[in-house]
Protein backbone atom coordinates (compact mmCIF):
# COMPACT_ATOMS: atom_id res chain seq x y z
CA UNK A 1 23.44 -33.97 15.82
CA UNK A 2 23.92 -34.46 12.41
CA UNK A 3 24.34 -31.64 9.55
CA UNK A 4 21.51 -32.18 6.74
CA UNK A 5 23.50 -32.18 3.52
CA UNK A 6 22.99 -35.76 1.43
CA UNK A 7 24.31 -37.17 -1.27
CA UNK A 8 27.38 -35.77 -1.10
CA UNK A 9 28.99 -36.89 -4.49
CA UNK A 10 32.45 -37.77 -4.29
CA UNK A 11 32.72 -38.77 -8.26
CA UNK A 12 29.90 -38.71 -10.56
CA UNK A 13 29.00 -42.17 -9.06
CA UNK A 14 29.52 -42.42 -6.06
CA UNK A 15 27.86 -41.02 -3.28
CA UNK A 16 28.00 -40.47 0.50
CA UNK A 17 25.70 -39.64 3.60
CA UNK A 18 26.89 -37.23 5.62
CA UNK A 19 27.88 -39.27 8.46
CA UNK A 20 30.92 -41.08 6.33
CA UNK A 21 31.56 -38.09 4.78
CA UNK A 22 32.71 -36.87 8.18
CA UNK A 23 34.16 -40.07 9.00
CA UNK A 24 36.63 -39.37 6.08
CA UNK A 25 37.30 -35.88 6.72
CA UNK A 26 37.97 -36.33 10.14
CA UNK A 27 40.33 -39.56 9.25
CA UNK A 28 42.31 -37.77 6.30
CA UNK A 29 42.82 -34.79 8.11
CA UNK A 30 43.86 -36.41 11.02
CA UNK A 31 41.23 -35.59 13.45
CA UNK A 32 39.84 -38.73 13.88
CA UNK A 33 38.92 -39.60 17.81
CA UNK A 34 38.10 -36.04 18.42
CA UNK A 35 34.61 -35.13 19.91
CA UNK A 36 35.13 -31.70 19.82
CA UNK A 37 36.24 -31.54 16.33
CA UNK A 38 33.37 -33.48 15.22
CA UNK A 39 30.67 -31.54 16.73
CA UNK A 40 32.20 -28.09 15.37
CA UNK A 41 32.00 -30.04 11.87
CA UNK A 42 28.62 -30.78 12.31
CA UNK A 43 27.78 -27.61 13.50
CA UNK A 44 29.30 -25.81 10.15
CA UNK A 45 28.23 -28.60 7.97
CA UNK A 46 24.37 -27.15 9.52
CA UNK A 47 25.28 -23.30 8.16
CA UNK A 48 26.73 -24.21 4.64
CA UNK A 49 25.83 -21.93 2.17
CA UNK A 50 25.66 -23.95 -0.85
CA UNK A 51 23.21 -25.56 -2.68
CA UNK A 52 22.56 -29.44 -4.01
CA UNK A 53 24.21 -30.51 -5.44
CA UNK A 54 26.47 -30.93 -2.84
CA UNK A 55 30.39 -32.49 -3.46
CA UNK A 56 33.10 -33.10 -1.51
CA UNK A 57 35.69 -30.83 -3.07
CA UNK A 58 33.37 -28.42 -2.04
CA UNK A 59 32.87 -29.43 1.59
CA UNK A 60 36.23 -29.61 1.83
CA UNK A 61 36.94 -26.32 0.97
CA UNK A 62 34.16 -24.88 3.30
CA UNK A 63 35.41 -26.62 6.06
CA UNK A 64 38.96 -26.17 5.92
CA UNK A 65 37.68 -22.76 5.66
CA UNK A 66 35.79 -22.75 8.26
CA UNK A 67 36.08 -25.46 11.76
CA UNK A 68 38.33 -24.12 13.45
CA UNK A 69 38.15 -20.04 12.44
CA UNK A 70 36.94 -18.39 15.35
CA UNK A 71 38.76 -20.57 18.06
């Protein structure tokens, strides 16, 4: 399963899918080589609220917001 929200801009040039954009989260927040944590990203990634276009400061903020509330 994989959240719908591409390009992500990380600067003004440069761009990610969504797929290394969780790759990076997941690595800088040290949750890298967790399933769980990965699927529950998806899964909020899939309900963002926002509109394109989409950047990572934003992300970031939803989804240290928002993984693991609730659990």
């Amino acid at each position: 399963m994989s959240a719908v929200i591409a390009p992500i801009f990380v600067t003004w040039t440069q761009r990610w899918e969504t797929e290394q954009y969780i790759e990076h989260y997941l690595r800088i927040r040290g949750l890298a080589g967790q399933h769980d944590v990965r699927a529950r990203i998806q899964a909020v990634l899939a309900c963002y609220p926002g509109k394109p276009p989409y950047t990572k400061s934003d992300l970031d903020f939803y989804l240290d917001a928002n993984v693991f509330r609730g659990r």
